[in-house]
C-alpha atoms as a PDB file:
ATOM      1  CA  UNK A   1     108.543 116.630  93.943  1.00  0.00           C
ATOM      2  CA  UNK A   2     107.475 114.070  96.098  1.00  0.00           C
ATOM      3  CA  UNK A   3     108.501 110.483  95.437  1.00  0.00           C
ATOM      4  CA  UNK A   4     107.403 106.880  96.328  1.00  0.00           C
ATOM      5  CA  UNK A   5     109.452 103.721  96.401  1.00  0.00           C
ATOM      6  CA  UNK A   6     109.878 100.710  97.804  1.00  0.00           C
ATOM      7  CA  UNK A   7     113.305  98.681  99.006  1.00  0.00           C
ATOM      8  CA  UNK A   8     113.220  94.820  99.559  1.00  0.00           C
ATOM      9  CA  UNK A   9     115.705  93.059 101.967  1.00  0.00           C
ATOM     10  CA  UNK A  10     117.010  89.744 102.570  1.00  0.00           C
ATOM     11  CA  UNK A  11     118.989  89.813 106.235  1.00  0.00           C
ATOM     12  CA  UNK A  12     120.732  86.171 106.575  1.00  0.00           C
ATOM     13  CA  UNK A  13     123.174  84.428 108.769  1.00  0.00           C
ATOM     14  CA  UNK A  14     123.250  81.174 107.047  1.00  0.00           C
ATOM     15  CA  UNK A  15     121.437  79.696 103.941  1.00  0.00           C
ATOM     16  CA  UNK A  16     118.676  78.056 106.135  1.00  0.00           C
ATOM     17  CA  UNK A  17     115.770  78.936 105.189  1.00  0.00           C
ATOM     18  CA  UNK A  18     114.833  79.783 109.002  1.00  0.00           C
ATOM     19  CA  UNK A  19     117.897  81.949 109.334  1.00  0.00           C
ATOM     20  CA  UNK A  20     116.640  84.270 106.523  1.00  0.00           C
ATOM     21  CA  UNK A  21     113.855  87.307 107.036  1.00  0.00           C
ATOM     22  CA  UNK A  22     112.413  89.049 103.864  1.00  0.00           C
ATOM     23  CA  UNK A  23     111.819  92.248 104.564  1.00  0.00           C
ATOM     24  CA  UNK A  24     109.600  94.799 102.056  1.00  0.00           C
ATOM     25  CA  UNK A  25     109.382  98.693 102.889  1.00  0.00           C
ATOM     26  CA  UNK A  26     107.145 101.144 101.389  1.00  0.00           C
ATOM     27  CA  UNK A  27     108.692 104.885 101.659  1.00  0.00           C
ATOM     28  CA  UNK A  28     106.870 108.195 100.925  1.00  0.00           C
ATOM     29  CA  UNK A  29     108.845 111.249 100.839  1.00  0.00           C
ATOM     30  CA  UNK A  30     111.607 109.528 102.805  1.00  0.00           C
ATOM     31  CA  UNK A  31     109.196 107.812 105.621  1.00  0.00           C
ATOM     32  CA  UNK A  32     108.330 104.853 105.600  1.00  0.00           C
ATOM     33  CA  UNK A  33     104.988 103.996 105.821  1.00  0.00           C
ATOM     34  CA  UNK A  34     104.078 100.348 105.647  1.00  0.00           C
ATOM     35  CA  UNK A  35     106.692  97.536 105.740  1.00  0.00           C
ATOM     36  CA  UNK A  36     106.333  93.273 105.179  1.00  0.00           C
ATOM     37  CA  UNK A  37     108.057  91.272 107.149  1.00  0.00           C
ATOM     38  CA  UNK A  38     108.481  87.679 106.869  1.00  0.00           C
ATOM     39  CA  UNK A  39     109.225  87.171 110.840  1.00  0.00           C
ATOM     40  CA  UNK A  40     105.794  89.111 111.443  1.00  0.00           C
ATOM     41  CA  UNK A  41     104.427  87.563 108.188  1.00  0.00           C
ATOM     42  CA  UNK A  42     102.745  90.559 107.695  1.00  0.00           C
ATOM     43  CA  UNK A  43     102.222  94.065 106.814  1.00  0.00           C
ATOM     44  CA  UNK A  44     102.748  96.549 109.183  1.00  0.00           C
ATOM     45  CA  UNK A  45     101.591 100.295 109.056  1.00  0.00           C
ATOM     46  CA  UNK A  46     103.652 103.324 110.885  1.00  0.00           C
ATOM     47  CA  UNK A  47     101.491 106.351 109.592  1.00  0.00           C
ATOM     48  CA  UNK A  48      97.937 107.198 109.467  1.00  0.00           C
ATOM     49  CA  UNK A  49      98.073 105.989 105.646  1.00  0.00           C
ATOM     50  CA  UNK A  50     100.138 102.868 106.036  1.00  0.00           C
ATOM     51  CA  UNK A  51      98.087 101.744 108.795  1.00  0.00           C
ATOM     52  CA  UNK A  52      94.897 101.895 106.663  1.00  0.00           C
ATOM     53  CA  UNK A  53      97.034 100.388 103.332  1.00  0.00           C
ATOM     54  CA  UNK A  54      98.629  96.945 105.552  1.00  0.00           C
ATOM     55  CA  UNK A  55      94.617  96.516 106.729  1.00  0.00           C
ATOM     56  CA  UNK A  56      93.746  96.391 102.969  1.00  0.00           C
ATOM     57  CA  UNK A  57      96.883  94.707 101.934  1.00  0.00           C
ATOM     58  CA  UNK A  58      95.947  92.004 104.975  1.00  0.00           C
ATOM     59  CA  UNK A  59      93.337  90.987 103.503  1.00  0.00           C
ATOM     60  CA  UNK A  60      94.197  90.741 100.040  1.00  0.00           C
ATOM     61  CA  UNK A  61      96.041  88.372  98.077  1.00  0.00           C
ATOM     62  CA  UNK A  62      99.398  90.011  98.430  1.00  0.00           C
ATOM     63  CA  UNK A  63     100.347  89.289 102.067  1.00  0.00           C
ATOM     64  CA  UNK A  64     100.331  85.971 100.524  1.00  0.00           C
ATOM     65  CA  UNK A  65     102.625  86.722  97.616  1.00  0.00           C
ATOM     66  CA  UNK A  66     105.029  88.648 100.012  1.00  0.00           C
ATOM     67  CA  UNK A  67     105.421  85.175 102.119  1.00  0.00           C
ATOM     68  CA  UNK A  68     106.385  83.388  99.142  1.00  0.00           C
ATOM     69  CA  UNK A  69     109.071  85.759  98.880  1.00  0.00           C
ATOM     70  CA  UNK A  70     110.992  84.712 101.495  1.00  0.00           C
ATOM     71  CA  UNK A  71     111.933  81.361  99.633  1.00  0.00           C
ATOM     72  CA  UNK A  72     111.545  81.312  96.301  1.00  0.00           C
ATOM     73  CA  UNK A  73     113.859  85.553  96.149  1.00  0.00           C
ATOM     74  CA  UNK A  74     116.339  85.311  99.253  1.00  0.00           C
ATOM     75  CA  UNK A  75     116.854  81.725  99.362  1.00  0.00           C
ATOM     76  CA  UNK A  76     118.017  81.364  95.300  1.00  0.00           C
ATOM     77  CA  UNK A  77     119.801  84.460  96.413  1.00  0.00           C
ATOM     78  CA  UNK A  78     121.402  83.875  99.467  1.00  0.00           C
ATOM     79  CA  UNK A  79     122.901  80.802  98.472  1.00  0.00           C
ATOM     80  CA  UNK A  80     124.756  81.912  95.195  1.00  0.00           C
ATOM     81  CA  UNK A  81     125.983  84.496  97.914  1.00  0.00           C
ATOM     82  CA  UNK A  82     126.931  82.527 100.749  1.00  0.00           C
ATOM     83  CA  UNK A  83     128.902  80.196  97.957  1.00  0.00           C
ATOM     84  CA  UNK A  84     130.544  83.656  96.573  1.00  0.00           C
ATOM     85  CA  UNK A  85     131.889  85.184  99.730  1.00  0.00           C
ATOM     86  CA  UNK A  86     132.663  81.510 101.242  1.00  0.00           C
ATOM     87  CA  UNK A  87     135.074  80.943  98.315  1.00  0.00           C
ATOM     88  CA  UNK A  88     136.588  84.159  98.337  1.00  0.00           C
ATOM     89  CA  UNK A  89     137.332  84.282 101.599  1.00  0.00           C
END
């Protein structure tokens, strides 16, 4: 069967909110074909069909909810596990 998912990141080297990128991938039968970045602050398309979905999702409210992301997921987030691996170490 074919299946669809998605995988959101958070890539950090500190807890600073400029040191953190939010990433959002959209996969297809293994390929991914759209992605969000929060460094781009956009969608991005890398098939046929993602290019024509990050157009639409451009200019819809959701490139706006995906840059929200960025603080209010990975920075709750990243903190609790900068604070985890900082006192276990």
């Amino acid at each position: 069967g074919f299946r669809h998912y998605t995988v959101a990141d958070c890539e950090f080297n500190s807890s600073k909110l400029n040191d953190i990128e939010y990433t959002q991938s959209y996969y297809y039968n293994k390929l991914e074909y759209v992605r969000f970045s929060s460094s781009v602050g956009k969608f991005v398309g890398y098939t046929e069909v993602g290019i024509k979905n990050a157009e639409r999702l451009n200019n819809g409210p959701e490139v706006v909810a995906r840059r929200a992301q960025k603080e209010s997921y990975c920075l709750s987030n990243v903190g609790i596990d900068v604070e985890a691996d900082l006192t276990k170490s």
